[in-house]
N, C-alpha and C. Protein backbone atom coordinates (compact mmCIF):
# COMPACT_ATOMS: atom_id res chain seq x y z
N UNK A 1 89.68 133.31 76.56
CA UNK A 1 90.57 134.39 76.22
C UNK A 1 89.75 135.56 75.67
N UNK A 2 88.84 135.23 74.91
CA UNK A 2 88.12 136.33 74.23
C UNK A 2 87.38 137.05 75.55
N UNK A 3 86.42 136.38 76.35
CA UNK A 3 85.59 137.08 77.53
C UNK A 3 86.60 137.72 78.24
N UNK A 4 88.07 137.29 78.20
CA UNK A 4 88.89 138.36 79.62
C UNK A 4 89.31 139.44 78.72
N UNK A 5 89.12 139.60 77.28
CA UNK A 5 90.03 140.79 76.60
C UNK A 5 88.60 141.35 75.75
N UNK A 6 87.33 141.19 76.62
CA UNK A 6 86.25 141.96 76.02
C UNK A 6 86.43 143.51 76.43
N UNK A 7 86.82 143.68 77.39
CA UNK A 7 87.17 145.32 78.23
C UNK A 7 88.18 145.84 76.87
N UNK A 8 88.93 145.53 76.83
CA UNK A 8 89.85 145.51 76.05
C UNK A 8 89.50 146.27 74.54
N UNK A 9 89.18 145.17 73.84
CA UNK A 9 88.70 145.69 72.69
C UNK A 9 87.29 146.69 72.74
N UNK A 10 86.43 146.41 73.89
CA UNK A 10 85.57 147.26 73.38
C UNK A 10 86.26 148.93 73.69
N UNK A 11 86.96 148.99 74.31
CA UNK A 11 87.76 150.09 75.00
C UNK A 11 87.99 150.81 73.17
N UNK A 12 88.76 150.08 72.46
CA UNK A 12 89.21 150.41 71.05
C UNK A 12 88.21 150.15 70.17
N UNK A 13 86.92 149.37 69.82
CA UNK A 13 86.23 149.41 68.82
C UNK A 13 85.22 148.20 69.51
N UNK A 14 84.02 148.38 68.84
CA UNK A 14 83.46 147.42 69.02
C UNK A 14 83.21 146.15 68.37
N UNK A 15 83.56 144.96 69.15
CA UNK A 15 84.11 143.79 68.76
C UNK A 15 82.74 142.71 68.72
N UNK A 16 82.41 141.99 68.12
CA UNK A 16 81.06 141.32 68.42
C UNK A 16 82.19 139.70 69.27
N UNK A 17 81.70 138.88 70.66
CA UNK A 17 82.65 137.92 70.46
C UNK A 17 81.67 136.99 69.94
N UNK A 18 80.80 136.07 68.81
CA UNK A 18 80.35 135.68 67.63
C UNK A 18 81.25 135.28 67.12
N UNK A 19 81.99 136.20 66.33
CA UNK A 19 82.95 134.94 65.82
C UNK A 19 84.14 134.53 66.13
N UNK A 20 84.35 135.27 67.18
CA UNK A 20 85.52 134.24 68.59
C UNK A 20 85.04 133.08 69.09
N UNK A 21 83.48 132.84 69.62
CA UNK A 21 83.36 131.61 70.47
C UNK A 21 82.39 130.55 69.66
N UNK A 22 82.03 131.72 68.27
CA UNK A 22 81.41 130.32 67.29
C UNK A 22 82.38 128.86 66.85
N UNK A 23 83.26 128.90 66.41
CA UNK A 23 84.00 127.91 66.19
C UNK A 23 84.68 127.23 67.49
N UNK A 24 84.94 127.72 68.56
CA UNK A 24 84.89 127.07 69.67
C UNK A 24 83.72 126.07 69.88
N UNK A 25 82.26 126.56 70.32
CA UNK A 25 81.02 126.03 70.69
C UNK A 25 80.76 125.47 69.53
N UNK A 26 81.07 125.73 68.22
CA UNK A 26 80.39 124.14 67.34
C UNK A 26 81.58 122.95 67.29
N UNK A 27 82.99 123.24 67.63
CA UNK A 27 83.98 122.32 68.19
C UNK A 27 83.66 121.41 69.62
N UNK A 28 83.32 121.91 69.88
CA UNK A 28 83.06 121.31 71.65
C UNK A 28 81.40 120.45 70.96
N UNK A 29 80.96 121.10 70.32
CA UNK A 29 79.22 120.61 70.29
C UNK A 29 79.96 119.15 69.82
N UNK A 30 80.80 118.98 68.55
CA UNK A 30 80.95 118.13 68.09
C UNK A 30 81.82 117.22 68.55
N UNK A 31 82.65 117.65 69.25
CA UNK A 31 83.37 116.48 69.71
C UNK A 31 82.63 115.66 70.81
N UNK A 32 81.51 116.46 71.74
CA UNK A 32 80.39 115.71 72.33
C UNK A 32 79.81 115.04 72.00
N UNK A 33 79.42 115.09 70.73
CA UNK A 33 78.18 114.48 69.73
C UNK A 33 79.03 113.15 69.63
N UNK A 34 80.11 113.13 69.00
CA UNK A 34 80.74 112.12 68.58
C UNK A 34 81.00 111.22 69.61
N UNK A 35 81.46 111.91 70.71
CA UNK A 35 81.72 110.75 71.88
C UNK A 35 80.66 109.95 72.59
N UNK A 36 79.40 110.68 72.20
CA UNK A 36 78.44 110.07 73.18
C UNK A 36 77.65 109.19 72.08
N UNK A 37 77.78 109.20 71.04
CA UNK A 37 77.62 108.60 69.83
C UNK A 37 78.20 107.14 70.05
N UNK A 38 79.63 107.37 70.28
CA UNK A 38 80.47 105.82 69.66
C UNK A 38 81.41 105.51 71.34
N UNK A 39 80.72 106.39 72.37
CA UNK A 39 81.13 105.58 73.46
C UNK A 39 82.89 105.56 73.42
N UNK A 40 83.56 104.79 74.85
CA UNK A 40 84.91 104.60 75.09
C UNK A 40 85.53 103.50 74.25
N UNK A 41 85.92 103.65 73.21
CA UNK A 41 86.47 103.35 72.14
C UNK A 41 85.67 102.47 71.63
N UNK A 42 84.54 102.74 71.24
CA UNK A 42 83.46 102.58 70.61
C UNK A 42 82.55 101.84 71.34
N UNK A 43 82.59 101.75 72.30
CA UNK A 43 81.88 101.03 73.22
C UNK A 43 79.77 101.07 72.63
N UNK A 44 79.54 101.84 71.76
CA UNK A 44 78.51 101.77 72.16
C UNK A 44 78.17 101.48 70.30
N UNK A 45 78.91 101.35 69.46
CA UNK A 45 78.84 101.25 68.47
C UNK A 45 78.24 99.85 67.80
N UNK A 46 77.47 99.33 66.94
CA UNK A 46 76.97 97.88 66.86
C UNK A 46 77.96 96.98 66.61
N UNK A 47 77.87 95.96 67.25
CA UNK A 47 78.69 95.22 67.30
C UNK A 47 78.56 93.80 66.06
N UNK A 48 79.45 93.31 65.64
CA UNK A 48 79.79 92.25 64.02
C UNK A 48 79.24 91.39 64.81
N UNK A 49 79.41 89.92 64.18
CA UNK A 49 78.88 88.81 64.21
C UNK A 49 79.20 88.41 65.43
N UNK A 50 79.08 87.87 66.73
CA UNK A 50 79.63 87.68 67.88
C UNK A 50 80.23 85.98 67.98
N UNK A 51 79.36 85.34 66.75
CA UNK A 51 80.10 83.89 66.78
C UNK A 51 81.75 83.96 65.81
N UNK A 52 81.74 85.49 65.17
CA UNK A 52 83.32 85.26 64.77
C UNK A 52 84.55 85.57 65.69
N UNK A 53 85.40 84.13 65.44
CA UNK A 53 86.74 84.68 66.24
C UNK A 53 87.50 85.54 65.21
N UNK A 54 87.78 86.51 66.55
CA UNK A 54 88.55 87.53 65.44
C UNK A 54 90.12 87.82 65.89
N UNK A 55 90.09 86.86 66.95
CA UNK A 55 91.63 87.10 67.58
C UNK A 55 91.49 88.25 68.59
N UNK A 56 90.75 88.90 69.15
CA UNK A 56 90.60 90.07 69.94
C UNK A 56 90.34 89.86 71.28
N UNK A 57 90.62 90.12 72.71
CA UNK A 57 90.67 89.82 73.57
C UNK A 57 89.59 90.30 73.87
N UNK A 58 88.90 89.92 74.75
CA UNK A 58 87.41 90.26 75.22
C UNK A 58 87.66 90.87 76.43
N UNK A 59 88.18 91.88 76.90
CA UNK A 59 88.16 92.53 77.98
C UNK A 59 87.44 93.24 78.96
N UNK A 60 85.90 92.77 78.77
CA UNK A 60 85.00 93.17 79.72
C UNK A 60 84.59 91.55 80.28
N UNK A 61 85.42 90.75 80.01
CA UNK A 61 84.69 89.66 80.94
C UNK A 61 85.25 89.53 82.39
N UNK A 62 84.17 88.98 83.21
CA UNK A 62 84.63 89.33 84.37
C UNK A 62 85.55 88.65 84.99
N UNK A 63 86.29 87.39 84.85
CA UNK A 63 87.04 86.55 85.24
C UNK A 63 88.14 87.10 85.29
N UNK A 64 88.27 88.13 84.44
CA UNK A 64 89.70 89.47 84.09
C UNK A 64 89.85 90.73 85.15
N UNK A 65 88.45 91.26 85.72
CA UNK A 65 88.40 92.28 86.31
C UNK A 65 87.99 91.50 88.18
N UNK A 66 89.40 92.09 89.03
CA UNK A 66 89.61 91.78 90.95
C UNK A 66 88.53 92.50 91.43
N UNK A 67 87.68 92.36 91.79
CA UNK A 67 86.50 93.46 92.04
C UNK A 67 86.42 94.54 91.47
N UNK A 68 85.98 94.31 90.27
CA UNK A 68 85.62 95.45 89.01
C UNK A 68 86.14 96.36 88.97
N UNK A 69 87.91 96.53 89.32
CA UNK A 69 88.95 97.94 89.13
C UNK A 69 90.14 97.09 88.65
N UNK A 70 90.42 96.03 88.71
CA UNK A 70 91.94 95.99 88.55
C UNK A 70 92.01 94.58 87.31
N UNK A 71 92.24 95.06 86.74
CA UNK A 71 92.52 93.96 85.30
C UNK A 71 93.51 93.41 85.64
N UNK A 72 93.62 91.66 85.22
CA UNK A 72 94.75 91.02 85.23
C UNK A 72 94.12 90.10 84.63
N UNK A 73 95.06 89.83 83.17
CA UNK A 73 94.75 89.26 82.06
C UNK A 73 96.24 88.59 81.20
N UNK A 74 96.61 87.48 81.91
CA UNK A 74 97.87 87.21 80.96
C UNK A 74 98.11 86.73 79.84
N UNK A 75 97.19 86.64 79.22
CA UNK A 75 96.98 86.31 77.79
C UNK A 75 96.96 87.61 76.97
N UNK A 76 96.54 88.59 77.52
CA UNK A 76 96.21 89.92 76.39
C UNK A 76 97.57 90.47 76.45
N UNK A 77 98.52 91.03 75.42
CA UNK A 77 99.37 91.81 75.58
C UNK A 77 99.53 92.92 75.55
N UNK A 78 98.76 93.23 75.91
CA UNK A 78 98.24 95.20 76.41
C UNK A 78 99.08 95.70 77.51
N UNK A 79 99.47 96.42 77.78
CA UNK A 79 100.20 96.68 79.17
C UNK A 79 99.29 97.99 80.23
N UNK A 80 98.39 98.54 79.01
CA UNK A 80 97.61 99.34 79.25
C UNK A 80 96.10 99.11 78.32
N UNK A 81 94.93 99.22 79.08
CA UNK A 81 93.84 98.66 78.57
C UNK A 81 92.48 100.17 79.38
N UNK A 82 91.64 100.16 78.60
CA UNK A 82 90.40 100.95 78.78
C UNK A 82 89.84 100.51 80.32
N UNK A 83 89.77 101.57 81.11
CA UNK A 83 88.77 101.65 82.02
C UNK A 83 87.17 100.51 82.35
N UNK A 84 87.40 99.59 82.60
CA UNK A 84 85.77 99.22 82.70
C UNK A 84 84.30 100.30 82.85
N UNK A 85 85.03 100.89 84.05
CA UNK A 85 83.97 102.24 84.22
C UNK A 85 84.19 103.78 83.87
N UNK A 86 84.07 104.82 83.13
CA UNK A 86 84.61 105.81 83.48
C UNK A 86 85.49 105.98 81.89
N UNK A 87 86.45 107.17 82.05
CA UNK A 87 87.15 107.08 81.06
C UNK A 87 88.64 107.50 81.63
N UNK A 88 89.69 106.52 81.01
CA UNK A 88 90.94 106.45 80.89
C UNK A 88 91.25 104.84 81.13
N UNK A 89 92.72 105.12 81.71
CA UNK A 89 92.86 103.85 81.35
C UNK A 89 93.62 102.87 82.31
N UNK A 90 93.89 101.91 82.84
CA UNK A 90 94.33 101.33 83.36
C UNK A 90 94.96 99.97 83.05
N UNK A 91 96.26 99.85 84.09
CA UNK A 91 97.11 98.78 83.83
C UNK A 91 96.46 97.16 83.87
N UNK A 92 97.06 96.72 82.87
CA UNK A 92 96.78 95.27 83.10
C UNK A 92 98.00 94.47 83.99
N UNK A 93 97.39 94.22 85.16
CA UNK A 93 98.64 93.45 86.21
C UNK A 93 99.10 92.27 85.79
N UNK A 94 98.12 91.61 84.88
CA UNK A 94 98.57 90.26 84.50
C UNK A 94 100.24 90.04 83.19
N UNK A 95 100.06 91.35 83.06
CA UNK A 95 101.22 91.71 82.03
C UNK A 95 102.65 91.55 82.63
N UNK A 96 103.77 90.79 82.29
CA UNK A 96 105.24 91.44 83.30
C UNK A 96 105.76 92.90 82.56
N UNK A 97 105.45 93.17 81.33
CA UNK A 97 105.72 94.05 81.18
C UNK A 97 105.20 95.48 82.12
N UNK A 98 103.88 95.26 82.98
CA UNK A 98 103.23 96.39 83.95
C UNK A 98 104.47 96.87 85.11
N UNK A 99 105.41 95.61 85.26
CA UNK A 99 105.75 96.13 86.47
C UNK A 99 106.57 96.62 86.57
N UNK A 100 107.28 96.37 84.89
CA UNK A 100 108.77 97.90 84.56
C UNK A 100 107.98 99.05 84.31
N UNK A 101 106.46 99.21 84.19
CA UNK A 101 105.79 100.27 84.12
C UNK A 101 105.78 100.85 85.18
N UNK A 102 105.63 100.23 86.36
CA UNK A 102 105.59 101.02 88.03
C UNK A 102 106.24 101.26 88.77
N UNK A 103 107.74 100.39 88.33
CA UNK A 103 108.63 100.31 89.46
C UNK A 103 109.31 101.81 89.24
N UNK A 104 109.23 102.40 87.98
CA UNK A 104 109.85 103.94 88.43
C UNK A 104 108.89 104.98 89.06
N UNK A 105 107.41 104.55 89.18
CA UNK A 105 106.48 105.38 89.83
C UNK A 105 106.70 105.31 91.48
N UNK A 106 107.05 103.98 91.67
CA UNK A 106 106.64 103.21 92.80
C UNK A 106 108.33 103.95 93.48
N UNK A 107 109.34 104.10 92.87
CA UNK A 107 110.47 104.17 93.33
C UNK A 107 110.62 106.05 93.20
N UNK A 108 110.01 106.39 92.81
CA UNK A 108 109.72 108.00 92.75
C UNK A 108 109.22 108.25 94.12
N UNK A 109 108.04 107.61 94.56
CA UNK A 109 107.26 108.19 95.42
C UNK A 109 108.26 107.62 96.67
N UNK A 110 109.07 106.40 96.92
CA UNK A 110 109.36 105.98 98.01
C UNK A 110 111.31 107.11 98.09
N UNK A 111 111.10 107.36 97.14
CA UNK A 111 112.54 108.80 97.26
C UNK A 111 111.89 109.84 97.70
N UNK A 112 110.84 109.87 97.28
CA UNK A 112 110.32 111.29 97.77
C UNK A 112 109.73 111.09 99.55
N UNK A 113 109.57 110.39 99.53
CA UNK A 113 109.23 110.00 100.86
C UNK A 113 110.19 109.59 102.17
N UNK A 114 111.54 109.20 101.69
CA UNK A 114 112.14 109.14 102.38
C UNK A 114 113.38 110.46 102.64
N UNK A 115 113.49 111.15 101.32
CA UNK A 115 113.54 112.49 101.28
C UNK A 115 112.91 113.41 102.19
N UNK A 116 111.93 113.71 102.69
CA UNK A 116 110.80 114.53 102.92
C UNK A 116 111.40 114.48 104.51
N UNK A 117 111.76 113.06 104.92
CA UNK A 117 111.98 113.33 106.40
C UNK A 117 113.62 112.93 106.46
């Protein structure tokens, strides 16, 4: 916003943009810093004692992931779980709760589709 309304103000006075895009660029510096720091939900952070059970589902093991994209885990009650690769997030199929999650996606696209023609 500041670079498209530089014409602008300098037209009326001269504006330094300094302290328009300083607090932007040390916002952005930091929210980088932090993420690449502590990883997809902390993924990269040290990890506690590994012989304690802590009740937490271990969701990078592979017995969980259909060729390393599609989680199905019926023990975890997540309905939505972290990305293996990448960032966001994806459904756990092993859930029944996933499939009142899709059936209005799944029934959107097949209205719109039978709509269309």
């Amino acid at each position: 916003m500041g670079g498209s309304q530089r014409q602008t103000w300098q037209a009326s006075a001269h504006v330094s943009l300094l302290p328009v895009l300083l607090p932007v660029l040390v916002g952005v510096v930091v929210v980088l810093a932090v993420g690449l720091r502590t990883g997809q939900l902390g993924s990269r952070l040290p990890a506690g004692d590994a012989d304690e059970d802590t009740g937490v589902v271990q969701r990078d093991d592979d017995r969980y992931w259909r060729g390393g994209m599609v989680y199905v885990n019926r023990e975890d009650p997540a309905v939505l779980v972290p990305k293996r690769f990448g960032y966001g997030w994806t459904v756990n199929f092993g859930n029944p709760r996933a499939r009142w999650l899709l059936l209005p996606i799944v029934a959107l696209a097949v209205v719109v589709r039978v709509l269309a023609h």
